[in-house]
PDB file of N, CA and C in Angstrom:
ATOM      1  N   UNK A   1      13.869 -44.303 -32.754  1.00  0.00           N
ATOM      2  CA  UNK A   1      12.915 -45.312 -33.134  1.00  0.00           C
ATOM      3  C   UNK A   1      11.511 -44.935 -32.690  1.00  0.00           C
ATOM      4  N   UNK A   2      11.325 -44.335 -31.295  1.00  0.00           N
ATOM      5  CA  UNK A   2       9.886 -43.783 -31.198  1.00  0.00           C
ATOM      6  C   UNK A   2       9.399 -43.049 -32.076  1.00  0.00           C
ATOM      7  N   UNK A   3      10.139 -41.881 -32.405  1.00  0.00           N
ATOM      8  CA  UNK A   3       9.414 -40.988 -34.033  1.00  0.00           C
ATOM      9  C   UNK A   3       9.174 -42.224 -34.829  1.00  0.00           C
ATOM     10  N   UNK A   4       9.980 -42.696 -34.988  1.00  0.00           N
ATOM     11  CA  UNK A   4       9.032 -43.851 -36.249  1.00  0.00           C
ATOM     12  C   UNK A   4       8.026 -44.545 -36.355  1.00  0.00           C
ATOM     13  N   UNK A   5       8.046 -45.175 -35.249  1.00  0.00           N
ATOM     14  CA  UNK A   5       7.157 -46.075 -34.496  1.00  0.00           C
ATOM     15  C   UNK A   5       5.604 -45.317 -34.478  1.00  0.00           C
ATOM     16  N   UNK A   6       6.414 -43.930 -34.240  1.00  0.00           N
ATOM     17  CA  UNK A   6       4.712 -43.135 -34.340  1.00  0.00           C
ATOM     18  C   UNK A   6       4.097 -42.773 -35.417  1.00  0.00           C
ATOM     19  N   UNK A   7       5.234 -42.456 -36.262  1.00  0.00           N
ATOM     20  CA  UNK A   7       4.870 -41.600 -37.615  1.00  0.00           C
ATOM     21  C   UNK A   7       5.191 -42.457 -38.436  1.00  0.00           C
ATOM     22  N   UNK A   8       5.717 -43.630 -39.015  1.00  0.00           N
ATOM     23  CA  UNK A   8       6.310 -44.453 -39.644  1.00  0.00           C
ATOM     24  C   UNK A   8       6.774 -43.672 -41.115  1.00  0.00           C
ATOM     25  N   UNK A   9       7.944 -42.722 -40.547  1.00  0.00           N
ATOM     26  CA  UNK A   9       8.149 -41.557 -41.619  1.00  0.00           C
ATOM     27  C   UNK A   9       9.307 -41.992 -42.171  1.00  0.00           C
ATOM     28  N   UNK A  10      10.000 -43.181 -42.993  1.00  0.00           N
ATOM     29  CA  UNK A  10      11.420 -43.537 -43.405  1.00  0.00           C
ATOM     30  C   UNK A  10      12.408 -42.450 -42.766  1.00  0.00           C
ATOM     31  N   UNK A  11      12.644 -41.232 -43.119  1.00  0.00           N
ATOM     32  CA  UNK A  11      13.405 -40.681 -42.453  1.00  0.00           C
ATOM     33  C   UNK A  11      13.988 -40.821 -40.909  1.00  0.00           C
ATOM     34  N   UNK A  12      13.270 -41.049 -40.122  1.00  0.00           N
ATOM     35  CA  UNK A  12      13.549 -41.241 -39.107  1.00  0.00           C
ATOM     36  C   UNK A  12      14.217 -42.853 -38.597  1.00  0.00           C
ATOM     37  N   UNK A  13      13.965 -43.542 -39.703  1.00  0.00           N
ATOM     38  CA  UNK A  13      14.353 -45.090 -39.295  1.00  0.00           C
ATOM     39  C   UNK A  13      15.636 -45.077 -39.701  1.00  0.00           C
ATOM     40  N   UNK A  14      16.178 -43.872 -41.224  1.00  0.00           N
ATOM     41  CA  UNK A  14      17.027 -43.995 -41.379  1.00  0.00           C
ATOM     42  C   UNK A  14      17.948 -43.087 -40.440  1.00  0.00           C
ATOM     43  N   UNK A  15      17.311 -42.325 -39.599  1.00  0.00           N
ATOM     44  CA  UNK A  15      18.712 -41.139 -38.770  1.00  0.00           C
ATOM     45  C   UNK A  15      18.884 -42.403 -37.661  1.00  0.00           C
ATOM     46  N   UNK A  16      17.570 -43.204 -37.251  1.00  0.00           N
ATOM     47  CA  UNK A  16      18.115 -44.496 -36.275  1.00  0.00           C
ATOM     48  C   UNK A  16      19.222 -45.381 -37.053  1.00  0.00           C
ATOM     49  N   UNK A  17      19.127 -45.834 -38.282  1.00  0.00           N
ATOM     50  CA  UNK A  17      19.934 -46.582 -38.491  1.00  0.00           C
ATOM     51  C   UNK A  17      21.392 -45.746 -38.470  1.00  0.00           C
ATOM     52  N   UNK A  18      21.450 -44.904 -38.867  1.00  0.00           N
ATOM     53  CA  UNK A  18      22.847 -44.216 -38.904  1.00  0.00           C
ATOM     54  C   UNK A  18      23.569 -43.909 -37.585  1.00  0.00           C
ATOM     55  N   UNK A  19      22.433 -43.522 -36.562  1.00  0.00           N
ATOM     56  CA  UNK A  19      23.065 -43.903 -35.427  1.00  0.00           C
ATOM     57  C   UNK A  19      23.443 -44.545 -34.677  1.00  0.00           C
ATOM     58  N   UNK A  20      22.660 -45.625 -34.825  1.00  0.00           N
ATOM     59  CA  UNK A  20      22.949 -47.175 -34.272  1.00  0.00           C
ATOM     60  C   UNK A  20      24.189 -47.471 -34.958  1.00  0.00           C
ATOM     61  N   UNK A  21      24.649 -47.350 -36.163  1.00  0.00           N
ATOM     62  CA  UNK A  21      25.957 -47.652 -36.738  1.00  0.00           C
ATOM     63  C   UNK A  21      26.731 -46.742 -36.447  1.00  0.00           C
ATOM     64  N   UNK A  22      26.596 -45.699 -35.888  1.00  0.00           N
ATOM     65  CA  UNK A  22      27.616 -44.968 -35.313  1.00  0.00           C
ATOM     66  C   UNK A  22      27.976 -45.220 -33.999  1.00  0.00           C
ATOM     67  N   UNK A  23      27.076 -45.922 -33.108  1.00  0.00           N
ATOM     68  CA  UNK A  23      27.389 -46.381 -31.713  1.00  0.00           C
ATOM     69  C   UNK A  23      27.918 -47.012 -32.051  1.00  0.00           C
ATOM     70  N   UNK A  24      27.111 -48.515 -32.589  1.00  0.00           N
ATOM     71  CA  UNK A  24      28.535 -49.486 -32.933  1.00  0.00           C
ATOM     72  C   UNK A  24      30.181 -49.467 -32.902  1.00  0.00           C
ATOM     73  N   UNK A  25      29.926 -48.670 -34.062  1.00  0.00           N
ATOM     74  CA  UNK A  25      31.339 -47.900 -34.471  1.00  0.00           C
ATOM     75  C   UNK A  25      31.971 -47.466 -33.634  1.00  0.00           C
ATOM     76  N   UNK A  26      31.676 -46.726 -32.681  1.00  0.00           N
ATOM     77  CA  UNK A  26      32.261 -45.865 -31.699  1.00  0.00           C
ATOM     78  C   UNK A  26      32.467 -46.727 -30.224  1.00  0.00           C
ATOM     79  N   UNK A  27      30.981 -47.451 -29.759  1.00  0.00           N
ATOM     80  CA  UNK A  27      31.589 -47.866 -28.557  1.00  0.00           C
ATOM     81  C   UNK A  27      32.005 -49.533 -28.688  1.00  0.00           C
ATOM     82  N   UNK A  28      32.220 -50.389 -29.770  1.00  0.00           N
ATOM     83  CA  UNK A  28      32.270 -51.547 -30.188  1.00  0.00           C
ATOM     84  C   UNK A  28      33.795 -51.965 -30.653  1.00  0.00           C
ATOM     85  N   UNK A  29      34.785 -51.757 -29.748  1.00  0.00           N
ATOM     86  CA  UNK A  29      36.359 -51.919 -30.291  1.00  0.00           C
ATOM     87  C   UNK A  29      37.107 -53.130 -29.724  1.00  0.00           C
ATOM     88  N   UNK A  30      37.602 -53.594 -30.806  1.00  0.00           N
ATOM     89  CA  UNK A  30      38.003 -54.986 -30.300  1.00  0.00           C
ATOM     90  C   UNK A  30      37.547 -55.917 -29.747  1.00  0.00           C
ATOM     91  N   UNK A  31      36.117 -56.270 -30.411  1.00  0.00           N
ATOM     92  CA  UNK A  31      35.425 -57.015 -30.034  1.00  0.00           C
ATOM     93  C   UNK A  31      34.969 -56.981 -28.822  1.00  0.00           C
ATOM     94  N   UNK A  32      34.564 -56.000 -28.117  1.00  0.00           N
ATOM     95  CA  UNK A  32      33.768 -55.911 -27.203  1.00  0.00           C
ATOM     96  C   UNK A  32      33.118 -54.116 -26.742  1.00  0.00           C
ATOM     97  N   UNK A  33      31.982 -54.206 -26.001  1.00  0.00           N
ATOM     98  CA  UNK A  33      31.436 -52.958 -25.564  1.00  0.00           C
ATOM     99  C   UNK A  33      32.316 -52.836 -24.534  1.00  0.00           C
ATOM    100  N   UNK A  34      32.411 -51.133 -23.987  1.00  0.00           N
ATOM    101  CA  UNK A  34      33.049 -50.622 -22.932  1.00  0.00           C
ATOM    102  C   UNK A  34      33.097 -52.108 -21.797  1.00  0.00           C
ATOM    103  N   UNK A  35      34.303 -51.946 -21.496  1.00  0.00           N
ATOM    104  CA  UNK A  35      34.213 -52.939 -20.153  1.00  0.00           C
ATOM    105  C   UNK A  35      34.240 -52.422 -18.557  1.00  0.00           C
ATOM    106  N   UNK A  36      33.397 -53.113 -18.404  1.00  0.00           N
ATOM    107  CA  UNK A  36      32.791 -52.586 -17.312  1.00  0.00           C
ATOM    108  C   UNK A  36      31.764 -51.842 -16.780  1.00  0.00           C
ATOM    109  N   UNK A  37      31.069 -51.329 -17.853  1.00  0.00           N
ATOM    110  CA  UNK A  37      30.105 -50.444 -18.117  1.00  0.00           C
ATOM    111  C   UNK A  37      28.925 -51.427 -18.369  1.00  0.00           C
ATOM    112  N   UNK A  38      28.596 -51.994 -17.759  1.00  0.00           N
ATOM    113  CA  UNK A  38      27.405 -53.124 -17.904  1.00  0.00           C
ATOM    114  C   UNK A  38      26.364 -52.367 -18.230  1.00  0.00           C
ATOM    115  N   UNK A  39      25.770 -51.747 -17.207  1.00  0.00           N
ATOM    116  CA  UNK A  39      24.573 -50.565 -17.541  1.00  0.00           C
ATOM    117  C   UNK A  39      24.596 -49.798 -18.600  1.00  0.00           C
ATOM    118  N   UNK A  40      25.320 -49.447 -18.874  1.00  0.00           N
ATOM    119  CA  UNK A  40      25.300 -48.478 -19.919  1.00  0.00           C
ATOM    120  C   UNK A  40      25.130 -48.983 -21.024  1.00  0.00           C
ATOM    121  N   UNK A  41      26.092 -50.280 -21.046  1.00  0.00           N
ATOM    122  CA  UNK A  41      25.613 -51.126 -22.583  1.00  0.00           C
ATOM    123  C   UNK A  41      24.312 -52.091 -22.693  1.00  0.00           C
ATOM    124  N   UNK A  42      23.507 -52.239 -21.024  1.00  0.00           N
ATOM    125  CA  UNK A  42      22.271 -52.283 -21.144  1.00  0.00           C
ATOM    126  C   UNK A  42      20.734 -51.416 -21.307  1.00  0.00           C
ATOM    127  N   UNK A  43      21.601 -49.990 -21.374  1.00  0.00           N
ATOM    128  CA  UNK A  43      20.943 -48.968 -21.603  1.00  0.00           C
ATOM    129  C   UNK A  43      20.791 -49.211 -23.299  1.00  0.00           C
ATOM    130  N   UNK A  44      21.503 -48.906 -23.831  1.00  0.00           N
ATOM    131  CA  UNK A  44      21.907 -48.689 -24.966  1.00  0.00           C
ATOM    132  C   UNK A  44      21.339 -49.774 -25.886  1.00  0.00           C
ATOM    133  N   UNK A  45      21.652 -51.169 -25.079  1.00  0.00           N
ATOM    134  CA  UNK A  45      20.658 -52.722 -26.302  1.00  0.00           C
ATOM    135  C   UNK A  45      19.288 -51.969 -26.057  1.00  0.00           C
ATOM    136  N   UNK A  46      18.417 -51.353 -25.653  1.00  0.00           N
ATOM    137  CA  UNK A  46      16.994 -51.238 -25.549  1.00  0.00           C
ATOM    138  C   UNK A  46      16.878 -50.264 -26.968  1.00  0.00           C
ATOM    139  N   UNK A  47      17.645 -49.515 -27.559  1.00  0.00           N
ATOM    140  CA  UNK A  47      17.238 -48.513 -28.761  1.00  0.00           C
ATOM    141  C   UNK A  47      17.806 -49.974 -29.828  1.00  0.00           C
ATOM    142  N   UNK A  48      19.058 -50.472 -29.389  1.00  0.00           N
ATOM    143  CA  UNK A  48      19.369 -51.338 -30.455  1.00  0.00           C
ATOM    144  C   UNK A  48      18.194 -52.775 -31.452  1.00  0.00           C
ATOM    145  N   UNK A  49      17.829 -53.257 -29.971  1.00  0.00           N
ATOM    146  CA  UNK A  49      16.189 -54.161 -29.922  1.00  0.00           C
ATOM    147  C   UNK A  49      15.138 -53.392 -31.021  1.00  0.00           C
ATOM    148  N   UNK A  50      15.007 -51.781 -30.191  1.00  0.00           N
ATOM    149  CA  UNK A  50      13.824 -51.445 -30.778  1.00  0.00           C
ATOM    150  C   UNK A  50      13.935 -51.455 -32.767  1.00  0.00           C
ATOM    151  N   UNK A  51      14.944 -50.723 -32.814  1.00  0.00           N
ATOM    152  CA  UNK A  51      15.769 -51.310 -34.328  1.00  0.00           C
ATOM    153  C   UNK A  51      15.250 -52.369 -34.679  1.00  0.00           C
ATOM    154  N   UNK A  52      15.849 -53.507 -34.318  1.00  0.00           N
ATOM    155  CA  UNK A  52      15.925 -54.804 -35.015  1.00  0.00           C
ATOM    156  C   UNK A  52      14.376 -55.315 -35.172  1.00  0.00           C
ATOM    157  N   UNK A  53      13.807 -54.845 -34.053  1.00  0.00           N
ATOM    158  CA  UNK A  53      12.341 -55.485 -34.361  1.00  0.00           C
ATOM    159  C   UNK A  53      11.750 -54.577 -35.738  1.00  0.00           C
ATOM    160  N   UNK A  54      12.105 -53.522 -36.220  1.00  0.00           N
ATOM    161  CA  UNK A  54      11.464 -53.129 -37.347  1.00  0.00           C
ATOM    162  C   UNK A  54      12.137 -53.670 -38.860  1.00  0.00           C
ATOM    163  N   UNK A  55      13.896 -53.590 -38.508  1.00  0.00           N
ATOM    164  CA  UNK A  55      14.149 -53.807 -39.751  1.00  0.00           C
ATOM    165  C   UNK A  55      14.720 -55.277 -39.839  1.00  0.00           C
ATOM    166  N   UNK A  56      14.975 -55.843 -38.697  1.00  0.00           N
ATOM    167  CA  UNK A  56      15.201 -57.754 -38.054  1.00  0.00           C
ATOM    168  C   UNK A  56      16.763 -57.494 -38.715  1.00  0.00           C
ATOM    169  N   UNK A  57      17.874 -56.522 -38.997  1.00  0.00           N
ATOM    170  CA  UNK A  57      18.719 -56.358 -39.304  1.00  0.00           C
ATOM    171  C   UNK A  57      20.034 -57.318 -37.969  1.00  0.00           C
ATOM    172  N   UNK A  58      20.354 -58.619 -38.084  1.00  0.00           N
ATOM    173  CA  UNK A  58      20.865 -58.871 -36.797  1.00  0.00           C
ATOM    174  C   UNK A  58      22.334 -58.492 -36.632  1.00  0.00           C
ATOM    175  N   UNK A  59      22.648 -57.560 -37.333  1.00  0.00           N
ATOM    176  CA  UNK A  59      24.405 -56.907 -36.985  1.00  0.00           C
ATOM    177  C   UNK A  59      24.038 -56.440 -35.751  1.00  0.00           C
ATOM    178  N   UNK A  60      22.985 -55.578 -35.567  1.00  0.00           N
ATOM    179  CA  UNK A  60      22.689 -54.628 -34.818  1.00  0.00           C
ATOM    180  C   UNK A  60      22.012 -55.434 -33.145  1.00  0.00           C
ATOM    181  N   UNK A  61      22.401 -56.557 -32.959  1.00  0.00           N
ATOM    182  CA  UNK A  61      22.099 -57.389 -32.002  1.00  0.00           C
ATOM    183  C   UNK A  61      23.536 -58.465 -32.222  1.00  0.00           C
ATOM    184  N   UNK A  62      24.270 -58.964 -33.378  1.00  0.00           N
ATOM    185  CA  UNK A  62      25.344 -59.756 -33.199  1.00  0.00           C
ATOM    186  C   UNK A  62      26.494 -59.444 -31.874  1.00  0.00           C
ATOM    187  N   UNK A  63      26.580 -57.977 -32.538  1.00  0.00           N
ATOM    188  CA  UNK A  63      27.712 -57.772 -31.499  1.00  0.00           C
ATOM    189  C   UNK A  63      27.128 -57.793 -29.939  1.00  0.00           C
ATOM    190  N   UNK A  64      26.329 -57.642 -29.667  1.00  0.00           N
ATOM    191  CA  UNK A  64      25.685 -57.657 -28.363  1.00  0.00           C
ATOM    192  C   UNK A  64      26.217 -58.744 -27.804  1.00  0.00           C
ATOM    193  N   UNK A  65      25.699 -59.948 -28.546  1.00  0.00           N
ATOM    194  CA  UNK A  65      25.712 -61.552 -28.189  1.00  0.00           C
ATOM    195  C   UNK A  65      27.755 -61.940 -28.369  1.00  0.00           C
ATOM    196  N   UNK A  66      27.927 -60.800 -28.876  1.00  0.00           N
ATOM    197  CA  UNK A  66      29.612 -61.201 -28.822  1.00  0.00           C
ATOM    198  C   UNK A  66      30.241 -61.111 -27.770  1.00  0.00           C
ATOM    199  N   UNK A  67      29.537 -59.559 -27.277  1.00  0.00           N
ATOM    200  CA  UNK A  67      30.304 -59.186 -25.982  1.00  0.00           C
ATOM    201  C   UNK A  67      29.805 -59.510 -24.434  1.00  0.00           C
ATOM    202  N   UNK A  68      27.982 -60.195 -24.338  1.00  0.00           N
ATOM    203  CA  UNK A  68      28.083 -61.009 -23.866  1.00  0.00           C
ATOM    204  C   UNK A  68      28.418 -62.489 -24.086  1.00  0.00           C
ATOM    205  N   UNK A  69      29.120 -63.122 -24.262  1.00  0.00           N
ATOM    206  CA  UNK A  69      29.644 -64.111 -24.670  1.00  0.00           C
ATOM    207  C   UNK A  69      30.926 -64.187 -23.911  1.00  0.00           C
ATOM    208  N   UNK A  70      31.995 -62.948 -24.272  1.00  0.00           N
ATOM    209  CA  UNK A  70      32.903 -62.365 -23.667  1.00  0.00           C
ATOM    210  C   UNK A  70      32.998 -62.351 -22.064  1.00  0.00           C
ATOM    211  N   UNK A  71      31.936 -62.080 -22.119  1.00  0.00           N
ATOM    212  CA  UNK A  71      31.900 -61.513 -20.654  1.00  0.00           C
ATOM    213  C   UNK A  71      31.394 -62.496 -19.928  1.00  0.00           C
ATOM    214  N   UNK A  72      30.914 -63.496 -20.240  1.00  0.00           N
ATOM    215  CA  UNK A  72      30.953 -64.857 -19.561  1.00  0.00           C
ATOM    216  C   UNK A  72      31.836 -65.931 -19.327  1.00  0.00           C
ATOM    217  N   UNK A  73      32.783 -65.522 -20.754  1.00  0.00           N
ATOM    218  CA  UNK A  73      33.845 -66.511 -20.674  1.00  0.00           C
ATOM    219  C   UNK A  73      35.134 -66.026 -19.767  1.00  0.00           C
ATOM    220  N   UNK A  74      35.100 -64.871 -19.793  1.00  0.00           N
ATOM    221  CA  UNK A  74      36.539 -63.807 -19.566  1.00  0.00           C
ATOM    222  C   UNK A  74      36.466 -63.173 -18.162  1.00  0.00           C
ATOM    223  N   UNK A  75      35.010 -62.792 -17.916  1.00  0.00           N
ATOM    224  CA  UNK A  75      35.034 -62.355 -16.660  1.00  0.00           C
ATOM    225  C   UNK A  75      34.127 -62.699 -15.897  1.00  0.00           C
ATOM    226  N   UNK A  76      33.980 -63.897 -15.515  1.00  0.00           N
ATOM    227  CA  UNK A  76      32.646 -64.351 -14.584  1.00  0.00           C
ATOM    228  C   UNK A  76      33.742 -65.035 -13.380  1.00  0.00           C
ATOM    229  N   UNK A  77      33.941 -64.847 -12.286  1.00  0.00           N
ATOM    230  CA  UNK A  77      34.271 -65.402 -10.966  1.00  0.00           C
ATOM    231  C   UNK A  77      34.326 -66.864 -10.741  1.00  0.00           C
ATOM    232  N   UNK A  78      34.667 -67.480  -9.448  1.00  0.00           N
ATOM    233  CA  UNK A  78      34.573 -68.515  -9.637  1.00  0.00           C
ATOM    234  C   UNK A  78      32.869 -68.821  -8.998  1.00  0.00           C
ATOM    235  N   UNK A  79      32.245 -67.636  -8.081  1.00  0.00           N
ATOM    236  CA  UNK A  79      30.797 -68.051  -7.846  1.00  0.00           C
ATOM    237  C   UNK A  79      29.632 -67.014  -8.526  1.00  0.00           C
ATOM    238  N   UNK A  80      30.479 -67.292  -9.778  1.00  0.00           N
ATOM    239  CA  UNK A  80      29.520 -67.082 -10.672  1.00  0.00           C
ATOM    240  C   UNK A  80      28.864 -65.262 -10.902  1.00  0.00           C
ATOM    241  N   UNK A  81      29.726 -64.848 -10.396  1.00  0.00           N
ATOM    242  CA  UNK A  81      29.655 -63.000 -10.732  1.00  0.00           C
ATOM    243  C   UNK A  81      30.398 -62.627 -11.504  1.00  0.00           C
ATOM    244  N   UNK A  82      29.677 -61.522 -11.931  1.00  0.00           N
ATOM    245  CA  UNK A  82      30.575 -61.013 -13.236  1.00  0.00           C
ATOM    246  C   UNK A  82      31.154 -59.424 -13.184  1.00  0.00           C
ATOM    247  N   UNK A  83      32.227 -59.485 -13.877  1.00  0.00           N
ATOM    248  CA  UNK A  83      32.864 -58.107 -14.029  1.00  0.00           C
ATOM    249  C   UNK A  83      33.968 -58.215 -13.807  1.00  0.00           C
ATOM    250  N   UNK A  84      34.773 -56.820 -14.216  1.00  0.00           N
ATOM    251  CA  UNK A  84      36.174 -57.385 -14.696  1.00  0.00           C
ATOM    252  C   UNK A  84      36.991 -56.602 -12.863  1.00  0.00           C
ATOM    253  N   UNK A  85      35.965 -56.458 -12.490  1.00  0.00           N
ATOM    254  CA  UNK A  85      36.528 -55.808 -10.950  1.00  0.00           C
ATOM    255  C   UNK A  85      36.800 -56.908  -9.458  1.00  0.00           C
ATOM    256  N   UNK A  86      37.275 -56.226  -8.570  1.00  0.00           N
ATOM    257  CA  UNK A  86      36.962 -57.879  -7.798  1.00  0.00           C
ATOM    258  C   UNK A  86      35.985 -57.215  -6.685  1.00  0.00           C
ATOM    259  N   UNK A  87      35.492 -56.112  -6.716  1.00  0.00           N
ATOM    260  CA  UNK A  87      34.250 -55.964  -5.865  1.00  0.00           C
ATOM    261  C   UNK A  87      33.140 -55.935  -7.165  1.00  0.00           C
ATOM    262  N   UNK A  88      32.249 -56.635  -7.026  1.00  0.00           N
ATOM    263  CA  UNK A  88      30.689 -56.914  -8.010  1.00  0.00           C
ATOM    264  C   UNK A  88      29.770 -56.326  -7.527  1.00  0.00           C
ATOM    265  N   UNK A  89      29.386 -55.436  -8.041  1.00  0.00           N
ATOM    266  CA  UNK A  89      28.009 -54.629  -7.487  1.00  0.00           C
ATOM    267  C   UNK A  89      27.201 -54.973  -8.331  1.00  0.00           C
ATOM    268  N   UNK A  90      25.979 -55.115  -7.607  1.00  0.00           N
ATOM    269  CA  UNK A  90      24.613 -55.486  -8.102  1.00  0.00           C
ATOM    270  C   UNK A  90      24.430 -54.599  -9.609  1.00  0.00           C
ATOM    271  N   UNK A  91      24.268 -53.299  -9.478  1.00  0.00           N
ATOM    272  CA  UNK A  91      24.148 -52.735 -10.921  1.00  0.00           C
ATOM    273  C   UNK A  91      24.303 -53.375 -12.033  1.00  0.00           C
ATOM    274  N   UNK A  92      25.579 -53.799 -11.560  1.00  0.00           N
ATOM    275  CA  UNK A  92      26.275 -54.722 -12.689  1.00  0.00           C
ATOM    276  C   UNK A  92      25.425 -55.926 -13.192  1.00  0.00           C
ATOM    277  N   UNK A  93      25.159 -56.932 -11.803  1.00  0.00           N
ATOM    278  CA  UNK A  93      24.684 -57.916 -12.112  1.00  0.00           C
ATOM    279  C   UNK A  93      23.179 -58.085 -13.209  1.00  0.00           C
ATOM    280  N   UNK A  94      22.579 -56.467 -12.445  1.00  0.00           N
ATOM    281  CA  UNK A  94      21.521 -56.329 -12.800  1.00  0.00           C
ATOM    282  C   UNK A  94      21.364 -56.054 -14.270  1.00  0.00           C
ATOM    283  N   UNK A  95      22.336 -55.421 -14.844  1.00  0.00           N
ATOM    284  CA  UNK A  95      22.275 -54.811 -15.804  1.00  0.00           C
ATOM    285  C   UNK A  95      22.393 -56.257 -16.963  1.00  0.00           C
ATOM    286  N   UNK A  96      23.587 -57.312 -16.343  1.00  0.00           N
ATOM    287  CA  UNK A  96      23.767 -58.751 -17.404  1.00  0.00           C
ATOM    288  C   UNK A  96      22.622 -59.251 -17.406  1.00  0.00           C
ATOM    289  N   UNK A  97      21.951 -59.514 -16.368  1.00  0.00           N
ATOM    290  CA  UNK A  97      20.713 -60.298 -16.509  1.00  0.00           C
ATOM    291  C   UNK A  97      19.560 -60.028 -17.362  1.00  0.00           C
ATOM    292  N   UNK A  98      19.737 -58.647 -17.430  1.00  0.00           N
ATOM    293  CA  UNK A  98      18.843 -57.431 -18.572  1.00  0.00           C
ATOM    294  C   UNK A  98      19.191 -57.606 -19.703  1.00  0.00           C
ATOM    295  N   UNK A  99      20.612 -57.634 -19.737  1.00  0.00           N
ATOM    296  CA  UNK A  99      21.152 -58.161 -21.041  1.00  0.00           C
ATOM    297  C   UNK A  99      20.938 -59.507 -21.816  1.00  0.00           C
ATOM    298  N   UNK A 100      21.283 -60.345 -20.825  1.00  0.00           N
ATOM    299  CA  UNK A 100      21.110 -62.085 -21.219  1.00  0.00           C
ATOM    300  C   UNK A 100      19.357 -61.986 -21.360  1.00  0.00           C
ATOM    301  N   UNK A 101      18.623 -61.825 -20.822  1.00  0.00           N
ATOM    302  CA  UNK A 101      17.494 -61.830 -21.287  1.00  0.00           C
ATOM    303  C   UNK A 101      16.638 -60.976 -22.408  1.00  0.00           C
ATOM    304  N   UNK A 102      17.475 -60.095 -22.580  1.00  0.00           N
ATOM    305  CA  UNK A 102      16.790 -59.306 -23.677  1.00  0.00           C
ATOM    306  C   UNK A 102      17.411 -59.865 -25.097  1.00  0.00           C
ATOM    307  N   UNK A 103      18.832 -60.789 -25.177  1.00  0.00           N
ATOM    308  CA  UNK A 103      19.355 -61.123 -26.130  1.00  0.00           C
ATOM    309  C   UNK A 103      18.297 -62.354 -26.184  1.00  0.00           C
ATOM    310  N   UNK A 104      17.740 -63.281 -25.221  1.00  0.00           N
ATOM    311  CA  UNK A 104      17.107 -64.418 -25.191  1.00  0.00           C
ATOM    312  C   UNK A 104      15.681 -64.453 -25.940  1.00  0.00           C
ATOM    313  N   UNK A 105      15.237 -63.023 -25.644  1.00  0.00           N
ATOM    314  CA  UNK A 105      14.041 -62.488 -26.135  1.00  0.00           C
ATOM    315  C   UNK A 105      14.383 -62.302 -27.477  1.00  0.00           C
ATOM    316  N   UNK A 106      15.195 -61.694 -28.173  1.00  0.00           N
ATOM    317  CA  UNK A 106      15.784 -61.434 -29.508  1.00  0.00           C
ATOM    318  C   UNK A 106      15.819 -62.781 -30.295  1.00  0.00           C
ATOM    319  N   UNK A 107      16.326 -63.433 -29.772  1.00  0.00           N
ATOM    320  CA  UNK A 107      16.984 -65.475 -30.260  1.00  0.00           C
ATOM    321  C   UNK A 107      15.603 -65.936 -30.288  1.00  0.00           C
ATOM    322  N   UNK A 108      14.855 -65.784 -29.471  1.00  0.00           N
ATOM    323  CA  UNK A 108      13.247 -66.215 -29.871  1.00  0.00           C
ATOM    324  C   UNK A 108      12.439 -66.224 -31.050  1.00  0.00           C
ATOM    325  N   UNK A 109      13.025 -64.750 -31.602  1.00  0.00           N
ATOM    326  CA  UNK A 109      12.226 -64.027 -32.206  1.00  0.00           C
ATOM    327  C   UNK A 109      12.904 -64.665 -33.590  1.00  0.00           C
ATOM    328  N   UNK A 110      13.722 -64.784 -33.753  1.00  0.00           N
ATOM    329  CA  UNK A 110      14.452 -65.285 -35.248  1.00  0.00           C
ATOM    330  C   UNK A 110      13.520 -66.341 -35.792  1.00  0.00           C
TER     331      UNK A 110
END
């Protein structure tokens, strides 16, 4: 998405879109992102975001909001931490809160 962003050259929006549908594809099974991998799937919403703000395509943010959704209902503690482990490391936490707010920022924007 940065090549585009700079050069606004179609080509490049389309090798983003093809890859973004290939992450999907690949790390998005059974209704949810890797579990447990908080970071990583908060790594990963920041190219997905940059996407949506050009083409507002919201597949490419749905599943996000699926698998946090998931992960609030399925694996949040009883004081309120999350992950599917029973030691919670901050990373983690850090990484949902990155998440829940960057999806919040997204829901704004509609």
């Amino acid at each position: 998405m940065l090549f585009y962003q700079l050069t606004k050259h179609k080509p490049y929006l389309d090798k983003a879109e093809r890859i973004a549908k290939a992450g999907r594809e690949y790390f998005f099974k059974n209704g949810r992102l890797p579990n447990g991998e908080y970071w990583f799937n908060a790594v990963m919403l920041r190219g997905y975001e940059e996407l949506y703000k050009v083409d507002k395509n919201p597949s490419w943010i749905d599943f996000y909001v699926q698998d946090a959704d998931a992960i609030w209902n399925t694996e949040r503690a009883a004081d309120n931490l999350l992950g599917p482990k029973s030691t919670k490391r901050l990373i983690d936490r850090a990484a949902m809160i990155e998440i829940y707010a960057r999806l919040q920022q997204l829901k704004a924007m509609h």
